[in-house]
Each structure stands twice: as C-alpha cells, then as structure tokens.
PDB file of N, CA and C in Angstrom:
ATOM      1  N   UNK A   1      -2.779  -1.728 -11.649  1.00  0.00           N
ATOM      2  CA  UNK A   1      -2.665  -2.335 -10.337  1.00  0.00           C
ATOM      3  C   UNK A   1      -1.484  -1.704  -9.602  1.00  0.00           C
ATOM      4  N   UNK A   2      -1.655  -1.484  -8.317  1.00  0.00           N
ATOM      5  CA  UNK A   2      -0.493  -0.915  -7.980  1.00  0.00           C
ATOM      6  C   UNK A   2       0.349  -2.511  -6.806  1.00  0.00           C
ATOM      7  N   UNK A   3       1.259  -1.691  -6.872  1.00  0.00           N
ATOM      8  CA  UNK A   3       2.526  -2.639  -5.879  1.00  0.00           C
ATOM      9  C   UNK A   3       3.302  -1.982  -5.103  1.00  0.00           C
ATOM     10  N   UNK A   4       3.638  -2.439  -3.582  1.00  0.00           N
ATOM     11  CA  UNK A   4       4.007  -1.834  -2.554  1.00  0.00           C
ATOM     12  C   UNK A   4       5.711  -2.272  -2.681  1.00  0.00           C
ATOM     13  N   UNK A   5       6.757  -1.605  -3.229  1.00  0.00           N
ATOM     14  CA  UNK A   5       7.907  -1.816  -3.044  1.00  0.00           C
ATOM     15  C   UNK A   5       9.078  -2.448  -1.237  1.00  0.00           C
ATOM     16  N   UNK A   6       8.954  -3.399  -0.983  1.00  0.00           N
ATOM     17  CA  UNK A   6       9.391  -3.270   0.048  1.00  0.00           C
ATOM     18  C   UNK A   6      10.667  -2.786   0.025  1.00  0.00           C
ATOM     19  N   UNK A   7      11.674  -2.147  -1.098  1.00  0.00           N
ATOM     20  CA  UNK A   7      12.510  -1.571  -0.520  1.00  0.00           C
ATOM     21  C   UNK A   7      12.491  -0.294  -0.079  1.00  0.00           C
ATOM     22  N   UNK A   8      11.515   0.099  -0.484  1.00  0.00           N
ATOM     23  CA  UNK A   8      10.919   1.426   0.006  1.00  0.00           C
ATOM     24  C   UNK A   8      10.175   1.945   1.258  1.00  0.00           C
ATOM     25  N   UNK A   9       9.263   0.625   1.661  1.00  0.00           N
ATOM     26  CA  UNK A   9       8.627   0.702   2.697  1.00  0.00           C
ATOM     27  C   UNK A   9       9.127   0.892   3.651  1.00  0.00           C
ATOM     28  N   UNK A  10       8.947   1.921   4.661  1.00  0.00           N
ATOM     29  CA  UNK A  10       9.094   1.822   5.906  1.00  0.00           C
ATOM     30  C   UNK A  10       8.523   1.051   6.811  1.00  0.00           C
ATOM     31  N   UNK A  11       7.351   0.722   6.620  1.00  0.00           N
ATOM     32  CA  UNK A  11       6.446   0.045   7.400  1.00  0.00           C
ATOM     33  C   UNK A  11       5.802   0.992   8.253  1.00  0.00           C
ATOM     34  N   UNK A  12       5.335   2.030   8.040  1.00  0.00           N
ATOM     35  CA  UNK A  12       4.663   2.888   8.893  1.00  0.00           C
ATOM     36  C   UNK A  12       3.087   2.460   9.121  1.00  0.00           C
ATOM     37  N   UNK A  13       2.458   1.703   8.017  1.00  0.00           N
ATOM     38  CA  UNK A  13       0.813   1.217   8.141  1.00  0.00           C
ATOM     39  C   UNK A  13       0.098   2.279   8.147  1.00  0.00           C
ATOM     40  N   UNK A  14       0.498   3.527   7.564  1.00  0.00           N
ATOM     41  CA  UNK A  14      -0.223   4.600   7.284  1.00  0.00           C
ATOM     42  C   UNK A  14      -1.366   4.197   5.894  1.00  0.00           C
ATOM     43  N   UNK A  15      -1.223   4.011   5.166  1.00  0.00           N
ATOM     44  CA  UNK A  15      -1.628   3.212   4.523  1.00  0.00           C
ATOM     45  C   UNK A  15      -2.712   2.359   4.284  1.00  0.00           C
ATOM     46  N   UNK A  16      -2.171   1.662   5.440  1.00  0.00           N
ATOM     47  CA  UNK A  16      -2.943   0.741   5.876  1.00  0.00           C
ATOM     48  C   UNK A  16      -4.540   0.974   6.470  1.00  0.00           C
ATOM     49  N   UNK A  17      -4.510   2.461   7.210  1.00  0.00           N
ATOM     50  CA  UNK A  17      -5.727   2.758   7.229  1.00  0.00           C
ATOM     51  C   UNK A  17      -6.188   3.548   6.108  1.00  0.00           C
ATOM     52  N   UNK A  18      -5.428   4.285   5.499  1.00  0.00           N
ATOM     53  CA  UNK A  18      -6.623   4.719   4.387  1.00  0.00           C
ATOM     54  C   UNK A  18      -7.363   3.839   3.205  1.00  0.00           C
ATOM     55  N   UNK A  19      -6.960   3.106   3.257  1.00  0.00           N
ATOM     56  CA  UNK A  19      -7.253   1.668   1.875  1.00  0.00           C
ATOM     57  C   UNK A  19      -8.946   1.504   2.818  1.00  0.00           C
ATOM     58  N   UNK A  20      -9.555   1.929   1.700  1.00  0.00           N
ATOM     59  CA  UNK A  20     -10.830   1.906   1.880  1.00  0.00           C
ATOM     60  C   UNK A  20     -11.981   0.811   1.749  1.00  0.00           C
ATOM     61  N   UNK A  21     -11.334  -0.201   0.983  1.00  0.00           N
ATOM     62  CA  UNK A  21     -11.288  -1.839   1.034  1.00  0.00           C
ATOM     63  C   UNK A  21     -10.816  -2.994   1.752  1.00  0.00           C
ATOM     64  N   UNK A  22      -9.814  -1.793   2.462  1.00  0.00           N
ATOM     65  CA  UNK A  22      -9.094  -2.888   3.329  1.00  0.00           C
ATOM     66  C   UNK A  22      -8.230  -4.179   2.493  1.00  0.00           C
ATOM     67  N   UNK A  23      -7.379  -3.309   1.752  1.00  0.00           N
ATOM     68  CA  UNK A  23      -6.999  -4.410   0.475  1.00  0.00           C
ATOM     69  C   UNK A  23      -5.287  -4.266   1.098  1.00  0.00           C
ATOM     70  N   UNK A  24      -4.844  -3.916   1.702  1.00  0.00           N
ATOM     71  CA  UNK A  24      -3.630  -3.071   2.838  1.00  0.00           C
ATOM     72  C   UNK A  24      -2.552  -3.833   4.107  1.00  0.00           C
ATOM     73  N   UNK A  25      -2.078  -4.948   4.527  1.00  0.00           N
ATOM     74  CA  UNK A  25      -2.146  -5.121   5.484  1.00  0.00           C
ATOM     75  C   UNK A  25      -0.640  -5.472   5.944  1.00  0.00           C
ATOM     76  N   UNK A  26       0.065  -6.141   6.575  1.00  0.00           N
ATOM     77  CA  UNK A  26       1.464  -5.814   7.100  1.00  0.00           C
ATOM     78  C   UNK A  26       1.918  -7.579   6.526  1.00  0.00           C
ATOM     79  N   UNK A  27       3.050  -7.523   5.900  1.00  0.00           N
ATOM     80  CA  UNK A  27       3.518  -8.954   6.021  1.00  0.00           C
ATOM     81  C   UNK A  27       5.210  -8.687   6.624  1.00  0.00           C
ATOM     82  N   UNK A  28       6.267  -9.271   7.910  1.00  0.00           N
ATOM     83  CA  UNK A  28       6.843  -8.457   8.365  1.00  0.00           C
ATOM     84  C   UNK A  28       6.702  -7.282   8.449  1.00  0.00           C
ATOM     85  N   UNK A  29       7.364  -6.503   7.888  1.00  0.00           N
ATOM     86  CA  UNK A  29       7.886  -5.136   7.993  1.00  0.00           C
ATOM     87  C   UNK A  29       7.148  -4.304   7.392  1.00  0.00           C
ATOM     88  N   UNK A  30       6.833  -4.828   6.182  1.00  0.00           N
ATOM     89  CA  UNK A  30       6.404  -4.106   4.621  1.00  0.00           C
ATOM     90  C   UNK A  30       5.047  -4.212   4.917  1.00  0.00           C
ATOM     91  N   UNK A  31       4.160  -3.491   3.815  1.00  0.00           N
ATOM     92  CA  UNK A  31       3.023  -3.842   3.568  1.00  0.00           C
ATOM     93  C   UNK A  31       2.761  -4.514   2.270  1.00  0.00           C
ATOM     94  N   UNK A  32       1.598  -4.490   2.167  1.00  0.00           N
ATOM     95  CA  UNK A  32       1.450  -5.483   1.011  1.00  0.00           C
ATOM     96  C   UNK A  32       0.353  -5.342   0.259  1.00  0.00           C
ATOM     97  N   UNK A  33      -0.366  -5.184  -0.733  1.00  0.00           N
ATOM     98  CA  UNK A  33      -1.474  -4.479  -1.355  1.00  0.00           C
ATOM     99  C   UNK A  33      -1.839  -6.551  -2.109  1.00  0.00           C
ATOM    100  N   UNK A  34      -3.321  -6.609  -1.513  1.00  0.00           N
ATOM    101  CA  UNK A  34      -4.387  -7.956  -2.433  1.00  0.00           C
ATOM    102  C   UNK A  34      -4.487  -7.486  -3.304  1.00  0.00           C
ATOM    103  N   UNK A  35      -4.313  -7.988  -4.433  1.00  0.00           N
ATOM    104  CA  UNK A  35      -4.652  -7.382  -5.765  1.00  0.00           C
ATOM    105  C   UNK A  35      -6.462  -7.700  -6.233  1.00  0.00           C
ATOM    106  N   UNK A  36      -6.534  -8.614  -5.222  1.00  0.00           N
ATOM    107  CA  UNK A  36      -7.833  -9.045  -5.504  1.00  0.00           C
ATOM    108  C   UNK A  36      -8.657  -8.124  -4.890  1.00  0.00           C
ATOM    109  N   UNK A  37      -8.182  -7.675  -3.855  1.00  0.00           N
ATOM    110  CA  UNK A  37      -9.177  -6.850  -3.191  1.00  0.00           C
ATOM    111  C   UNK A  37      -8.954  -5.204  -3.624  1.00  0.00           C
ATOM    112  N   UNK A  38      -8.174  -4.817  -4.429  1.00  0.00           N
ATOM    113  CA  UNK A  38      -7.557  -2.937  -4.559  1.00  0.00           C
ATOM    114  C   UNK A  38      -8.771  -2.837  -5.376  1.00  0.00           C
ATOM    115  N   UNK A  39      -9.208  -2.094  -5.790  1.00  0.00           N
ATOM    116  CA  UNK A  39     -10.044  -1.402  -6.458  1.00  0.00           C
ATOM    117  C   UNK A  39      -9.310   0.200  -6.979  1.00  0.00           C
ATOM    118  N   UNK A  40      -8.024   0.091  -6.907  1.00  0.00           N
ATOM    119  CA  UNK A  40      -7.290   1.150  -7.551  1.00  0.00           C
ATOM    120  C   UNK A  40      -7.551   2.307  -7.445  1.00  0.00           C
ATOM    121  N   UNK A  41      -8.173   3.142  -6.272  1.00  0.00           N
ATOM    122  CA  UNK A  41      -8.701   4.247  -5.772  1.00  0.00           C
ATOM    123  C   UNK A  41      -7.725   5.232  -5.691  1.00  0.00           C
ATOM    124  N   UNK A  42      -6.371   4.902  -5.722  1.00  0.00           N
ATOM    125  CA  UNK A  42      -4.958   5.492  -5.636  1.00  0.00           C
ATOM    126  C   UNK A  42      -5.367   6.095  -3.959  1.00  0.00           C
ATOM    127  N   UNK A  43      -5.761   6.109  -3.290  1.00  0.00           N
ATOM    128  CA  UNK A  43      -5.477   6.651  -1.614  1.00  0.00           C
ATOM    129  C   UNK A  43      -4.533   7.201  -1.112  1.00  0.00           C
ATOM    130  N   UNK A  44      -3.864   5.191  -1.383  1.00  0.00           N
ATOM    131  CA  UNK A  44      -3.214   5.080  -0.669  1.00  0.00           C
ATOM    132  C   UNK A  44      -1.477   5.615  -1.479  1.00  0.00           C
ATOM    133  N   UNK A  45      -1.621   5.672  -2.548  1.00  0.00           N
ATOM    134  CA  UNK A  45      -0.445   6.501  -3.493  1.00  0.00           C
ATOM    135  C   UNK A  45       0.026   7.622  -3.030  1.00  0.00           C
ATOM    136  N   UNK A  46      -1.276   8.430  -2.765  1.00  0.00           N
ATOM    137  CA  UNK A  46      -1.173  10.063  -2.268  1.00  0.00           C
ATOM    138  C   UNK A  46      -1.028  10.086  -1.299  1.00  0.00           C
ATOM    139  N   UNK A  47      -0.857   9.542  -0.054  1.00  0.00           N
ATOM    140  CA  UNK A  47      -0.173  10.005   0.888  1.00  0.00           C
ATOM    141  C   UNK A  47       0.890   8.670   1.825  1.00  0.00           C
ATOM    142  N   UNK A  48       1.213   7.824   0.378  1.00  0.00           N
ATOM    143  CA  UNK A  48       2.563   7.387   0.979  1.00  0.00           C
ATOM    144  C   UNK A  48       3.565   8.215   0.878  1.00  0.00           C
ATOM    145  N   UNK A  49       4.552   8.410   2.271  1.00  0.00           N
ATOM    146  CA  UNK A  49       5.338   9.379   2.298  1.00  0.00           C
ATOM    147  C   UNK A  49       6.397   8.893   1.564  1.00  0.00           C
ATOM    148  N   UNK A  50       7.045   7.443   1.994  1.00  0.00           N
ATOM    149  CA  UNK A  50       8.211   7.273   1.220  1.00  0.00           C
ATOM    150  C   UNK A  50       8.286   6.764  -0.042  1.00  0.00           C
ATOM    151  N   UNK A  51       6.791   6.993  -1.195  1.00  0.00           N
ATOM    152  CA  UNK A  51       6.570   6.747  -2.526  1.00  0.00           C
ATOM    153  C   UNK A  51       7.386   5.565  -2.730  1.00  0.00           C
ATOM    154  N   UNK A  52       6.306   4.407  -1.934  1.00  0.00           N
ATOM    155  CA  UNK A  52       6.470   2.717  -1.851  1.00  0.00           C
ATOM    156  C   UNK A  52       5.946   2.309  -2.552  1.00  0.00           C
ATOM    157  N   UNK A  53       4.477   2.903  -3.194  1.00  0.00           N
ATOM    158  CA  UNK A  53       2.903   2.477  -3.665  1.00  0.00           C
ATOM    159  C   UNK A  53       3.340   3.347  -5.322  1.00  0.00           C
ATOM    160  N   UNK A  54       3.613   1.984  -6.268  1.00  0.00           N
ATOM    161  CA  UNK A  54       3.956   1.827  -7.110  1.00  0.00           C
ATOM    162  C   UNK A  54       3.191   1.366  -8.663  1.00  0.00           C
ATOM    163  N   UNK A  55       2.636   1.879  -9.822  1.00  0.00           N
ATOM    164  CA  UNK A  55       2.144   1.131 -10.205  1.00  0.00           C
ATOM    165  C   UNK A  55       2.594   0.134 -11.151  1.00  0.00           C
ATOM    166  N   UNK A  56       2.102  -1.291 -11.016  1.00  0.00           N
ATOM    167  CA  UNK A  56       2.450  -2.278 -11.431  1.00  0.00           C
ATOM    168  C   UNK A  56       2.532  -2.588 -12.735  1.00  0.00           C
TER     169      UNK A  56
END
C-alpha cells in the first residue's frame, strides 16, 4: 500500500490526475491516497517529483 508523506508534499495535485482510480485527492495542502480505493498501480510513485508517495 502506498502513503503520501505530508512532509514531503508539496501539494502540487499532480498526482492527483494520474491515479487512474481516482483513489488521489487534496486534504488541506497534502494529498492523500484511499487505501480502499489504490489498486497499487505505482503511477502515481513515478512521477511524484518531491518522492511523497511512499510505500506503506
């Protein structure tokens, strides 16, 4: 399972569109990965820039 570090996050929501489930979405600043909904496709791993997308 992966996990979105918010000390890492920038909050850019880049991310946010590649999650192909739409499992992705903003809480403040950070983002935030459903665990219910990831299907672990890693996407969104490979092109977080500030290596936020963590696995759990």
């Amino acid at each position: 399972m992966y996990w979105i570090d918010p000390e890492k996050c920038t909050g850019c929501e880049v991310c946010i569109d590649l999650c192909p489930v739409e499992a992705i979405s903003m809480t403040g600043e950070n983002a935030v990965i459903d665990e219910e909904t990831c299907t672990e496709c890693g996407s969104c791993v490979e092109e977080c820039v500030s290596e936020a997308i963590v696995e759990k």
